[in-house]
Protein backbone atom coordinates (compact mmCIF):
# COMPACT_ATOMS: atom_id res chain seq x y z
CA UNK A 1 -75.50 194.09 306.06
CA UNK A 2 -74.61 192.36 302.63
CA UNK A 3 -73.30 194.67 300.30
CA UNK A 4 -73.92 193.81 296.57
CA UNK A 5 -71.07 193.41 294.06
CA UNK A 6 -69.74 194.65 290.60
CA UNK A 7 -70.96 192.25 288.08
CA UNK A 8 -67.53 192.45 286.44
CA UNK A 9 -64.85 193.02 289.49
CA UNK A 10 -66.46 191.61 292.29
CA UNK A 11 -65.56 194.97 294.45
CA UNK A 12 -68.59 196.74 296.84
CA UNK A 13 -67.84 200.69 296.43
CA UNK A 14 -68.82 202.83 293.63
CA UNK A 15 -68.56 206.12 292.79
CA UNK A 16 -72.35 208.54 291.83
CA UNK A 17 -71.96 211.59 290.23
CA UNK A 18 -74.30 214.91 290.18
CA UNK A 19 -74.23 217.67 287.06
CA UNK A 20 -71.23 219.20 288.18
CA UNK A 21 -69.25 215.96 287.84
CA UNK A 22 -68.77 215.69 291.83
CA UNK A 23 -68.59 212.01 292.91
CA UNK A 24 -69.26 210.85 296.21
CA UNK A 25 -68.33 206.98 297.46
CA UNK A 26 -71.24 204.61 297.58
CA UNK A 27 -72.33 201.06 298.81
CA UNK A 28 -75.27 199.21 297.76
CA UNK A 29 -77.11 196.72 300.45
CA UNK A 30 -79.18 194.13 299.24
CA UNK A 31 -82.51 195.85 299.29
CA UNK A 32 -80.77 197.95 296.66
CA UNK A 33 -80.43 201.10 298.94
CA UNK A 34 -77.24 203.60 297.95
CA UNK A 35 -75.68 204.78 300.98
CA UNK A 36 -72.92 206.94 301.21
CA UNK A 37 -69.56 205.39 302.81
CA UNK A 38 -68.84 208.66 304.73
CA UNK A 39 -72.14 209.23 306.60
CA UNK A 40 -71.52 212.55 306.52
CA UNK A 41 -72.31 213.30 302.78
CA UNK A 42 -75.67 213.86 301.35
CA UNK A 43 -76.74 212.29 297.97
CA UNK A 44 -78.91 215.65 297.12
CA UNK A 45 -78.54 216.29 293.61
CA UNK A 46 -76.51 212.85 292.27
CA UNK A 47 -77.70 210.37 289.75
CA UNK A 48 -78.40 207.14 291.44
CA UNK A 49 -79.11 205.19 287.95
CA UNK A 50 -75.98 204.90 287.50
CA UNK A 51 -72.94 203.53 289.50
CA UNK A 52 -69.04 203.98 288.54
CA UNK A 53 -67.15 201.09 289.73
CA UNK A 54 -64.18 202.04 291.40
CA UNK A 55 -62.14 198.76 290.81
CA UNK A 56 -62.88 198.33 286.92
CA UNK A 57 -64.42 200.29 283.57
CA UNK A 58 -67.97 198.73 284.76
CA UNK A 59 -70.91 201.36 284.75
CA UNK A 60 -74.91 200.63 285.07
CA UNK A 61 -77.94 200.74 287.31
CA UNK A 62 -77.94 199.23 291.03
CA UNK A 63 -80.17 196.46 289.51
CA UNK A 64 -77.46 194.82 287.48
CA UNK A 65 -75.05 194.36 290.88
CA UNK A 66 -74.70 190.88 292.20
């Protein structure tokens, strides 16, 4: 599976966060899916518009990842 990229950093995880400001560790493959790194968790009530790098200040939708 290839795993896109932070436009800025270059790095594959990111962070989502729901209303409560709980994060939970994300990849994105390249058909743009967001799937948890701990298989475990459940993405039930996080944004996924919006990614959090966790390797630089870079923030945006799925669609801008290289």
């Amino acid at each position: 599976m290839r795993k896109k990229l932070c436009p800025q950093c270059k790095i594959h995880r990111f962070n989502v966060k729901n209303e409560k400001g709980e994060t939970v560790v994300v990849i994105v493959n390249e058909n743009y899916e967001i799937i948890p790194v701990h298989p475990e968790e459940s993405l039930d009530g996080f944004d996924l518009t919006t990614l959090y790098c966790l390797g630089c200040s870079w923030q945006g939708s799925p669609k801008k990842l290289v």
